[in-house]
C-alpha atoms as a PDB file:
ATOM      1  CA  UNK A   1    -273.862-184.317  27.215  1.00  0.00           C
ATOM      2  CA  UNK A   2    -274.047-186.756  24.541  1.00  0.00           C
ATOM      3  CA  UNK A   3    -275.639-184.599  21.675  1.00  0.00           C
ATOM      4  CA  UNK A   4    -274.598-180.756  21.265  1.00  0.00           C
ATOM      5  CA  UNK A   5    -277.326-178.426  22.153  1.00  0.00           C
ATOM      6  CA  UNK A   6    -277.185-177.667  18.602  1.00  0.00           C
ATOM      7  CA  UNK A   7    -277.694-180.931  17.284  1.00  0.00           C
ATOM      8  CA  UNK A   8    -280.850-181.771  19.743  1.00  0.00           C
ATOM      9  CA  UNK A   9    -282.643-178.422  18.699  1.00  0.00           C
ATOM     10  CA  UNK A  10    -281.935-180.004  14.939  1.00  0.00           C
ATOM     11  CA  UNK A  11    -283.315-183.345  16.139  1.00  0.00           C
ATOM     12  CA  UNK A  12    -286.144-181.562  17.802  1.00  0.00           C
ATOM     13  CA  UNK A  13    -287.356-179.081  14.653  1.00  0.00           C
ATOM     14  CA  UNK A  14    -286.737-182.390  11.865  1.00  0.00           C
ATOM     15  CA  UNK A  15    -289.298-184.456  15.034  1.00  0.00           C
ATOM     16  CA  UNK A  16    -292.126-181.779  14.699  1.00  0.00           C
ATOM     17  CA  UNK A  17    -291.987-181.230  11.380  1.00  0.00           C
ATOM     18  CA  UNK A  18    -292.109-185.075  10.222  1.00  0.00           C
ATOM     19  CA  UNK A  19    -294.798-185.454  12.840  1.00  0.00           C
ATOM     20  CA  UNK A  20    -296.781-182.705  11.226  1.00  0.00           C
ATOM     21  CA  UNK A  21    -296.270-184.505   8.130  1.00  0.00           C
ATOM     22  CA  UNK A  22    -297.380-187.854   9.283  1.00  0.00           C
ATOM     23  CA  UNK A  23    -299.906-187.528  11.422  1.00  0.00           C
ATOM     24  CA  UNK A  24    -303.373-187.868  10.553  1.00  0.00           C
ATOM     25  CA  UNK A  25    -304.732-186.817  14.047  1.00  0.00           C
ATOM     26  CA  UNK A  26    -302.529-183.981  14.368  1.00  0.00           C
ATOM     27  CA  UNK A  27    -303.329-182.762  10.954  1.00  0.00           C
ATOM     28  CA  UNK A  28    -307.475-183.170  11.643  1.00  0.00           C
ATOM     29  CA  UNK A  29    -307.644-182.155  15.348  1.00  0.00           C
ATOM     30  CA  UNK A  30    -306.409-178.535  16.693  1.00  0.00           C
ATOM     31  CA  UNK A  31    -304.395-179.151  19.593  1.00  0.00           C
ATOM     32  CA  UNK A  32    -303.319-176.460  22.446  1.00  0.00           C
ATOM     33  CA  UNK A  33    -300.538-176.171  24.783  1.00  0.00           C
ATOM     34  CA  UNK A  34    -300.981-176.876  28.382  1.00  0.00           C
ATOM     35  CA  UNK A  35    -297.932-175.117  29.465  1.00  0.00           C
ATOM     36  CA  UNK A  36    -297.142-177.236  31.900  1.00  0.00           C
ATOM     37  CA  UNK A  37    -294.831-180.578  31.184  1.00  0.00           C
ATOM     38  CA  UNK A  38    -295.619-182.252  34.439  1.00  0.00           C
ATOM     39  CA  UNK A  39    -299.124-181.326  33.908  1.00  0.00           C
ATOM     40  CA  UNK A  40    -300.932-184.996  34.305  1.00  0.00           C
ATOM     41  CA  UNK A  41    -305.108-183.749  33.756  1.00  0.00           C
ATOM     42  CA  UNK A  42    -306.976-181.331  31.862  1.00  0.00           C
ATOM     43  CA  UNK A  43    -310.780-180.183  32.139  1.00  0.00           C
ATOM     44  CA  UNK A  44    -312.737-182.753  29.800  1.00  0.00           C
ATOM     45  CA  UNK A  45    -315.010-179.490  29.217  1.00  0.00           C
ATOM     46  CA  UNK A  46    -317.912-182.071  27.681  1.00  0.00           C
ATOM     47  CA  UNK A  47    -321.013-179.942  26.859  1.00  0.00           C
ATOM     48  CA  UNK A  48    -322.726-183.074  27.082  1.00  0.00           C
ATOM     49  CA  UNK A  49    -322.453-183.612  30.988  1.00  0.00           C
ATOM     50  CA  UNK A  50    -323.605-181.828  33.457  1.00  0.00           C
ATOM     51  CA  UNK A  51    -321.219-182.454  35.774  1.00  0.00           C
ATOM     52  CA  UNK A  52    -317.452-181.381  35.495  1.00  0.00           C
ATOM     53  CA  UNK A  53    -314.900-184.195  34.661  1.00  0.00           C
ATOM     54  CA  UNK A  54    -311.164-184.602  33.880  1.00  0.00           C
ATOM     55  CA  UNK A  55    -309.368-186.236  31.500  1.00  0.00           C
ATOM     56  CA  UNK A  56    -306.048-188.039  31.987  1.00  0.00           C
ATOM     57  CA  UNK A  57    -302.518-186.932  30.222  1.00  0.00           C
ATOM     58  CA  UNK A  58    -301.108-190.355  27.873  1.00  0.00           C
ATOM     59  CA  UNK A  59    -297.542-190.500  27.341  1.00  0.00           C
ATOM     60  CA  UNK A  60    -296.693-192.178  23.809  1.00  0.00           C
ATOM     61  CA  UNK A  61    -292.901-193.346  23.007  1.00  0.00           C
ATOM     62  CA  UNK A  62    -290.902-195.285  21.092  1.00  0.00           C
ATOM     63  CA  UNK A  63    -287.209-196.049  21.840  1.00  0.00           C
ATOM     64  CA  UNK A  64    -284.525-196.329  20.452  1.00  0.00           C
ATOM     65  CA  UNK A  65    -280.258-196.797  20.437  1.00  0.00           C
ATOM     66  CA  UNK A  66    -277.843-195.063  18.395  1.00  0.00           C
ATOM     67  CA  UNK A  67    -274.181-195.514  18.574  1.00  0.00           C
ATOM     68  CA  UNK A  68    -272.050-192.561  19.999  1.00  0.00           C
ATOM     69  CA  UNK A  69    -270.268-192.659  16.301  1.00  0.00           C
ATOM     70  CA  UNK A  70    -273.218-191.913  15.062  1.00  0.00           C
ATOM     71  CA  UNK A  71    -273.755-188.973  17.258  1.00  0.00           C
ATOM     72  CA  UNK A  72    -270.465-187.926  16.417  1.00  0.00           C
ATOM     73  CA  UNK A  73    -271.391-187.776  12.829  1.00  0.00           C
ATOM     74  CA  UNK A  74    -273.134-184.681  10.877  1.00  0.00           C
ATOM     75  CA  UNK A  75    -276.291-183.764  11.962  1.00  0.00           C
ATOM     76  CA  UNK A  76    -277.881-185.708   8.594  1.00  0.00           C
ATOM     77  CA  UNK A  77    -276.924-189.267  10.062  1.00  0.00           C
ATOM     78  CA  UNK A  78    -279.025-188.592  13.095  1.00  0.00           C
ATOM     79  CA  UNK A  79    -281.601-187.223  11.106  1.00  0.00           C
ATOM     80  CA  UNK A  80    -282.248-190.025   9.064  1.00  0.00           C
ATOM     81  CA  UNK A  81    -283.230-192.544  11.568  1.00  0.00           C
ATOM     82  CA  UNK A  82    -285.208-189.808  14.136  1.00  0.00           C
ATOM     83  CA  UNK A  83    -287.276-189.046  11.470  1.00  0.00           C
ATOM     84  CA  UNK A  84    -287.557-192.861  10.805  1.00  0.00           C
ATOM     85  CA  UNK A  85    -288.647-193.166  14.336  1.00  0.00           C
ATOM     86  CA  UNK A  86    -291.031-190.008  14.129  1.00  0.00           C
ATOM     87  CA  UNK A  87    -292.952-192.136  11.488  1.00  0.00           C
ATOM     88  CA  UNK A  88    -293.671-194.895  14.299  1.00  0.00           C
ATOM     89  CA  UNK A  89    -294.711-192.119  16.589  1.00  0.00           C
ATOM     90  CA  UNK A  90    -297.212-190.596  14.499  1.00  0.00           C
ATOM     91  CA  UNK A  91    -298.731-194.367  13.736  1.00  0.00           C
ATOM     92  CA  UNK A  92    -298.845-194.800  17.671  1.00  0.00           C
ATOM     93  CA  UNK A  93    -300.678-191.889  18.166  1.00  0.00           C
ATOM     94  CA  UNK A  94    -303.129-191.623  15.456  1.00  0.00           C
ATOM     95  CA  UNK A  95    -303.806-195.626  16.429  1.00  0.00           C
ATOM     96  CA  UNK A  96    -304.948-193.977  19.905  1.00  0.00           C
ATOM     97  CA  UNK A  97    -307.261-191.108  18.903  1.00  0.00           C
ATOM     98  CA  UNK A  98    -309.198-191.841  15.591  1.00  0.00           C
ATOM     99  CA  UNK A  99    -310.261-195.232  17.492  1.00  0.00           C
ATOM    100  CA  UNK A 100    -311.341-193.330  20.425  1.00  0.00           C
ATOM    101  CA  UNK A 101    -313.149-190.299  18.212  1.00  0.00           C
ATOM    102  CA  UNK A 102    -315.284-193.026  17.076  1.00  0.00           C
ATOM    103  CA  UNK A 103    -316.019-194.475  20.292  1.00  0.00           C
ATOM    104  CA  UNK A 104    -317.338-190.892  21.274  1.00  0.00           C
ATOM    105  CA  UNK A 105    -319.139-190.407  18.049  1.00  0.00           C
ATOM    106  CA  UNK A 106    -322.548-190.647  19.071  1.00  0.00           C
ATOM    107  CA  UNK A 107    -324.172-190.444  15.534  1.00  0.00           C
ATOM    108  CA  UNK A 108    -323.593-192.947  12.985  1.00  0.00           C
ATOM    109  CA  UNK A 109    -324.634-192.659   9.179  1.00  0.00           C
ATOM    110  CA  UNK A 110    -324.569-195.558   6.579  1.00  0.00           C
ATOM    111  CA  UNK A 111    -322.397-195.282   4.100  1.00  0.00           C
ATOM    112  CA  UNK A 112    -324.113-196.833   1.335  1.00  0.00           C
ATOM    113  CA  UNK A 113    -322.482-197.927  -1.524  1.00  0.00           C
ATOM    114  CA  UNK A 114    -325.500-199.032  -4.039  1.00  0.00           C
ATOM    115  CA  UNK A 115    -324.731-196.260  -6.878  1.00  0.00           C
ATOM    116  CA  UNK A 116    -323.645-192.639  -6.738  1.00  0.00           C
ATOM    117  CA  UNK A 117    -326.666-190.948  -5.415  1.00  0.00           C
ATOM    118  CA  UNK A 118    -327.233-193.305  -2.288  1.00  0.00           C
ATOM    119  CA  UNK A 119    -323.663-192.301  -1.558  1.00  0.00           C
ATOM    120  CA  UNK A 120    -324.537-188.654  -1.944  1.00  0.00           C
ATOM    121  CA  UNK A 121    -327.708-188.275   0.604  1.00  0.00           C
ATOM    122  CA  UNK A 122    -325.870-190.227   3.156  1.00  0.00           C
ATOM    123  CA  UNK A 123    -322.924-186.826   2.786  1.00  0.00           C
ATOM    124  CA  UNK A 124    -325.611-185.107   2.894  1.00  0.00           C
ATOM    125  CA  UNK A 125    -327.262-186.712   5.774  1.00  0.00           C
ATOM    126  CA  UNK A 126    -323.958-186.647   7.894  1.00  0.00           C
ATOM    127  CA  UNK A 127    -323.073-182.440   6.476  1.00  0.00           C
ATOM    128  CA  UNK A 128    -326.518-181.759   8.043  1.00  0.00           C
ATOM    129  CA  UNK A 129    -326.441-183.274  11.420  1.00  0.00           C
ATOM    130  CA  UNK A 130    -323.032-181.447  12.406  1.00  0.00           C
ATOM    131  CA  UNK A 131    -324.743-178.242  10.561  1.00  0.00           C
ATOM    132  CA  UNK A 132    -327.581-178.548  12.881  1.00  0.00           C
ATOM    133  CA  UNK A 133    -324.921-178.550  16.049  1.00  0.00           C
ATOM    134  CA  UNK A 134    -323.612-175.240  14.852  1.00  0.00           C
ATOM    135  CA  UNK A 135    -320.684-176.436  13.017  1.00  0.00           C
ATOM    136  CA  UNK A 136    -321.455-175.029   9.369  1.00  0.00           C
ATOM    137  CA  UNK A 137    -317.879-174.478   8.483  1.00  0.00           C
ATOM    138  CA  UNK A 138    -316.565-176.942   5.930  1.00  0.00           C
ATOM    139  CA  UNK A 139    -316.054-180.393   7.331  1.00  0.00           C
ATOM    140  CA  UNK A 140    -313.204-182.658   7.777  1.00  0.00           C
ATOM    141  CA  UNK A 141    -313.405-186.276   6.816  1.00  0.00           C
ATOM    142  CA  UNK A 142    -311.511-189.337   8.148  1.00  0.00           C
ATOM    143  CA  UNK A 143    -311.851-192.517   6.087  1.00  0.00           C
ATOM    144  CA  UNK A 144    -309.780-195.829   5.298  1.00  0.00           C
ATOM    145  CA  UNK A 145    -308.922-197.468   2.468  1.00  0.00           C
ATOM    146  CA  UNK A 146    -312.292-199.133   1.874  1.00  0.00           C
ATOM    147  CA  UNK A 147    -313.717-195.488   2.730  1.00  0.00           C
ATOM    148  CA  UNK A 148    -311.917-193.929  -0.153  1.00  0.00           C
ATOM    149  CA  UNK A 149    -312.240-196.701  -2.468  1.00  0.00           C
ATOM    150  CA  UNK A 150    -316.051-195.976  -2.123  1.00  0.00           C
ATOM    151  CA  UNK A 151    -315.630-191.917  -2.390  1.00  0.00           C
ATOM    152  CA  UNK A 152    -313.887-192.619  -5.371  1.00  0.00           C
ATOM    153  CA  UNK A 153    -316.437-194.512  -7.260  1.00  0.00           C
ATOM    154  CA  UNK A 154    -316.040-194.000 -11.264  1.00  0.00           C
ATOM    155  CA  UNK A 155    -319.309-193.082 -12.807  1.00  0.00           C
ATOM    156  CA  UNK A 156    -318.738-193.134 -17.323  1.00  0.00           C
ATOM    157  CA  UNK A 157    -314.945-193.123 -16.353  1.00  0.00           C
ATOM    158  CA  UNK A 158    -315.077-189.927 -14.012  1.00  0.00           C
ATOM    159  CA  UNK A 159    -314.117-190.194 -10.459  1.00  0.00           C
ATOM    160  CA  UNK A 160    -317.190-188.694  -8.068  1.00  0.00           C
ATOM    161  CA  UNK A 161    -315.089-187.830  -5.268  1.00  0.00           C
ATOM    162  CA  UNK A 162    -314.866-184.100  -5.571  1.00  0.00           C
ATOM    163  CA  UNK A 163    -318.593-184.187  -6.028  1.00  0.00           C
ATOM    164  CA  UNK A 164    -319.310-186.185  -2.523  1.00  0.00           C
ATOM    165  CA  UNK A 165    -317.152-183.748  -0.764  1.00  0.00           C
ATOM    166  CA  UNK A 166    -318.961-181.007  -2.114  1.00  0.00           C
ATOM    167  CA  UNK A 167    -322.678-182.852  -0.905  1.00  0.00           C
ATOM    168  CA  UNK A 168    -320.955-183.407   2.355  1.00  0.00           C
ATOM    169  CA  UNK A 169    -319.270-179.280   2.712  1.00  0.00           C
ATOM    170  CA  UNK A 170    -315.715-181.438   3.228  1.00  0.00           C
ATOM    171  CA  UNK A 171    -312.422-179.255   2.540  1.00  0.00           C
ATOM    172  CA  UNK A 172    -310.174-181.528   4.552  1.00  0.00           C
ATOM    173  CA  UNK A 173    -309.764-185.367   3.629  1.00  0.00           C
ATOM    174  CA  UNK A 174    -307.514-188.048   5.319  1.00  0.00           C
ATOM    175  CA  UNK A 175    -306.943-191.502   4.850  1.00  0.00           C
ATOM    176  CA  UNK A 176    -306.440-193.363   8.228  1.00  0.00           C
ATOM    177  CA  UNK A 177    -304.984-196.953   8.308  1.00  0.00           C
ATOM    178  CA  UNK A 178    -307.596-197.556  10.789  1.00  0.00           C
ATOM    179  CA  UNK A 179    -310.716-196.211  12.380  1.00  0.00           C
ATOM    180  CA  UNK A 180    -312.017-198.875  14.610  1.00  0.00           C
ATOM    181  CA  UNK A 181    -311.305-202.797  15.157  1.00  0.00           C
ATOM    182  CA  UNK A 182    -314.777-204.534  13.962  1.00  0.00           C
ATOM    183  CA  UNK A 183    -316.543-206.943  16.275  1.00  0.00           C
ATOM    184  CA  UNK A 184    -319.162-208.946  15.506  1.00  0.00           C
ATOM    185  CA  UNK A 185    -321.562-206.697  17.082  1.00  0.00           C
ATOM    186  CA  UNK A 186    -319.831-203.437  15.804  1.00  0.00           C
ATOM    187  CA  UNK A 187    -318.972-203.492  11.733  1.00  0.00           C
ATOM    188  CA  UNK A 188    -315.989-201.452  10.363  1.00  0.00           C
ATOM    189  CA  UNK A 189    -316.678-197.679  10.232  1.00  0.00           C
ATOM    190  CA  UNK A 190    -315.256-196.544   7.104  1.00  0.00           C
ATOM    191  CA  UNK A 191    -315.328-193.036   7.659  1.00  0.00           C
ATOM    192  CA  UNK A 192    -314.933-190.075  10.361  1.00  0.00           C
ATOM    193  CA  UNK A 193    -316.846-186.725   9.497  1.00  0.00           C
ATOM    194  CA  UNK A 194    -315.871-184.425  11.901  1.00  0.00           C
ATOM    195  CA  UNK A 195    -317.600-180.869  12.132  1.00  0.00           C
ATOM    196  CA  UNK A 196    -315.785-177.474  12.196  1.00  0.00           C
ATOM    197  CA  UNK A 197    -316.745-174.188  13.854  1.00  0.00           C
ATOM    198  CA  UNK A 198    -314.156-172.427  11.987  1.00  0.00           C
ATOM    199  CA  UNK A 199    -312.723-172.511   8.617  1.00  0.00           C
ATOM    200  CA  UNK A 200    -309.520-174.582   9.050  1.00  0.00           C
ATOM    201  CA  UNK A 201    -307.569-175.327   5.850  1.00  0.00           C
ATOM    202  CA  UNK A 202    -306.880-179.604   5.222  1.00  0.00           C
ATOM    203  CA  UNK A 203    -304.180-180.032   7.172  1.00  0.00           C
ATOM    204  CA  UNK A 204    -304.007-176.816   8.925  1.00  0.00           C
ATOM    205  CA  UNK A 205    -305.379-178.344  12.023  1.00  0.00           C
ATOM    206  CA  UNK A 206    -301.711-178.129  14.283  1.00  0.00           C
ATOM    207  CA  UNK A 207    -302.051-173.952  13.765  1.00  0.00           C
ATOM    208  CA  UNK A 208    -305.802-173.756  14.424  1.00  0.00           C
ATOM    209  CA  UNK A 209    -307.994-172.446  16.934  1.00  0.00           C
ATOM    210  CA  UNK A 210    -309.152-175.601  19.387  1.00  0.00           C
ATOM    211  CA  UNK A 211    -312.032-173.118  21.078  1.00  0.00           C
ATOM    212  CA  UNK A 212    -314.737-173.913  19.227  1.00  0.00           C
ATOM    213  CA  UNK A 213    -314.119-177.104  17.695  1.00  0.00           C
ATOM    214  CA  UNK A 214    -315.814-180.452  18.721  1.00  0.00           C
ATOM    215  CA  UNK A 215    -312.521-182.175  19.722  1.00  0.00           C
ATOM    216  CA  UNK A 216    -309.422-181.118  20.229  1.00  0.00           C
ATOM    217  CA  UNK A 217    -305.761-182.295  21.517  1.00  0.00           C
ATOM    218  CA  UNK A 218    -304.220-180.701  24.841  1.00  0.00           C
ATOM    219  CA  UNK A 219    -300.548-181.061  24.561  1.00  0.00           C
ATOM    220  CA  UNK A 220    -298.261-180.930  27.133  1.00  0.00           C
ATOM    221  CA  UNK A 221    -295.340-182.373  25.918  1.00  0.00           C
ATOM    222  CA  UNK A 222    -294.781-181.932  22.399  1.00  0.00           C
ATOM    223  CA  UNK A 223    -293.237-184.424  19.761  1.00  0.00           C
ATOM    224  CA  UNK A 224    -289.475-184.290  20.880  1.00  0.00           C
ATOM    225  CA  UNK A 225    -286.253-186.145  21.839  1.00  0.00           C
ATOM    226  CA  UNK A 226    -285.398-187.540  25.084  1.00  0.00           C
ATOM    227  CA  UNK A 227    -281.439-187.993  25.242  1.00  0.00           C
ATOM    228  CA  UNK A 228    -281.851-190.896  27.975  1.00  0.00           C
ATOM    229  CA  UNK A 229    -277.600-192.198  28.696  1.00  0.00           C
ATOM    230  CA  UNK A 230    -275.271-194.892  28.120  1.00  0.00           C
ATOM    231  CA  UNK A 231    -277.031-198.380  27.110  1.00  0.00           C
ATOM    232  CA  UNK A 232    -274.374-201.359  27.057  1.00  0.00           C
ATOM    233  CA  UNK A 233    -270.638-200.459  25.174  1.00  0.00           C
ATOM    234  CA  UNK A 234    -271.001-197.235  22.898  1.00  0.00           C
ATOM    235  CA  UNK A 235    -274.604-196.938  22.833  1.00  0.00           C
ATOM    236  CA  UNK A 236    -276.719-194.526  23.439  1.00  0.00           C
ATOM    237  CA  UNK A 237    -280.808-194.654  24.755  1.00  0.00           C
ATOM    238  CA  UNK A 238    -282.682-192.626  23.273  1.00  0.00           C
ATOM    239  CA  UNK A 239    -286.992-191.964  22.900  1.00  0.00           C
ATOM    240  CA  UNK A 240    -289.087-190.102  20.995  1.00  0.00           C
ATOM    241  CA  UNK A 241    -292.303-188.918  22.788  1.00  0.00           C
ATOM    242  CA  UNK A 242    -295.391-186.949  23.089  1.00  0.00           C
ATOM    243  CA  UNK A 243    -298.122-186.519  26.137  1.00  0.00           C
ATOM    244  CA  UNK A 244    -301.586-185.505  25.367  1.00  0.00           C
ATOM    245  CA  UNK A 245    -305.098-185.640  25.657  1.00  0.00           C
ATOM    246  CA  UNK A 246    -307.568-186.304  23.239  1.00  0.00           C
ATOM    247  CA  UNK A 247    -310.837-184.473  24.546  1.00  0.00           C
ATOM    248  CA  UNK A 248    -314.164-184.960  22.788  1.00  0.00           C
ATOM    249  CA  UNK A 249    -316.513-182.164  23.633  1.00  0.00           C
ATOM    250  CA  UNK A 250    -319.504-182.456  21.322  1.00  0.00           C
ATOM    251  CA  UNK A 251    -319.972-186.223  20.837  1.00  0.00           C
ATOM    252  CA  UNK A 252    -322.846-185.073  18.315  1.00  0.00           C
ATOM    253  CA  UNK A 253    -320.272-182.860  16.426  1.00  0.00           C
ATOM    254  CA  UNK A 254    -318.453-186.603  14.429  1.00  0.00           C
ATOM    255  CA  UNK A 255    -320.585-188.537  12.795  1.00  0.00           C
ATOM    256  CA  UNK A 256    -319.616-192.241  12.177  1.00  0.00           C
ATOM    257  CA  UNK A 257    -319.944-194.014   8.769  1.00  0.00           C
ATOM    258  CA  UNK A 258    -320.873-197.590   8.648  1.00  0.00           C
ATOM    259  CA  UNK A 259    -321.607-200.009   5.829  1.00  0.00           C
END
């Protein structure tokens, strides 16, 4: 073996909890356990079809080489750059599922940004169409930068942001890097609302029940080193990785902000 049994269970406890740290998806979206490793589909369970489907299991990575002195060191020197690498992980992934939530958000709501009240009825607007599917717990919200810049309008020098979360029942805000790549048929979304059928705490996601939510994350491999072998003179492969499936199952449970 190239890294103690020790040291791996080290590497594999700082990988999760960085992960839980950094990612946005994993902090939004309640995930469950498979239970199976090798397991390569899971039921799409999509009340909107009638007919069954399946959804495939994605493998994301990202490799990397340390030097066996390195692995020889304390357990802080292979800490630093795993969690390093974690940080890439988490990008990868949330790159893969906020995109595709909004791609299977079937309800969009403009986000307008004329003055303070326009702002407000479109929360409002978006808090009542996921209320109307049955998902009256609070709601959590997904934006980027331009998102929050507009949630955080300053009306007579106080920010309004705490007041549009309130119009829209949010308890749970993120800030994404990116939601969607605009086309010229398809402007930048600026914001994710995503119903809840349970009370989930912001960030509390990753301990949450997936049952009842509109989307969820089936896991079969979780966020962990992968000791792979030698690579050229005193170097040593390794990857972190994850496999999962992001599974929409009430399109009409997101709703999609626009300019």
């Amino acid at each position: 073996m190239y890294v103690s049994a020790q040291h791996l269970a080290l590497a594999n406890q700082a990988v999760l909890e960085t992960f839980e740290n950094c990612s946005v998806a994993w902090q939004a979206i309640p995930h469950w356990d498979t239970g199976d490793p090798a397991q390569t589909q899971v039921p799409a369970n999509n009340v909107k079809t009638a007919v069954p489907g399946v959804l495939p299991i994605v493998a994301k990575s990202v490799p990397f080489d340390v030097t066996l002195a390195l692995l020889e060191a304390t357990p802080d020197a292979l800490l630093s750059v795993i969690v390093n690498k974690t940080v890439d992980l988490a990008t990868k992934v949330d790159a893969a599922v906020i995109p595709n939530l909004r791609v299977a958000a079937t309800v969009q709501q403009q986000l307008v940004k004329t003055d303070e009240h326009t702002i407000q009825d479109s929360m409002i607007s978006a808090r009542a169409t996921v209320e109307t599917q049955g998902y009256r717990a609070p709601s959590c919200l997904i934006v980027d930068t331009a998102g929050l810049k507009v949630l955080s309008l300053l009306v007579n020098g106080n920010s309004m942001l705490e007041t549009f979360l309130t119009a829209g029942h949010v308890n749970s805000l993120h800030r994404a890097d990116t939601i969607n790549k605009p086309t010229p048929d398809t402007p930048a979304t600026e914001g994710l609302l995503i119903g809840r059928g349970r009370l989930i705490p912001h960030g509390g996601a990753a301990d949450a029940s997936a049952g009842e939510e509109p989307a969820d994350i089936a896991v079969s491999v979780p966020p962990s080193v992968e000791v792979v072998g030698e690579k050229g003179a005193n170097t040593i492969a390794m990857v972190l990785r994850i496999r999962y499936a992001l599974r929409v199952k009430d399109s009409d449970g997101i709703v999609a902000f626009t300019p």
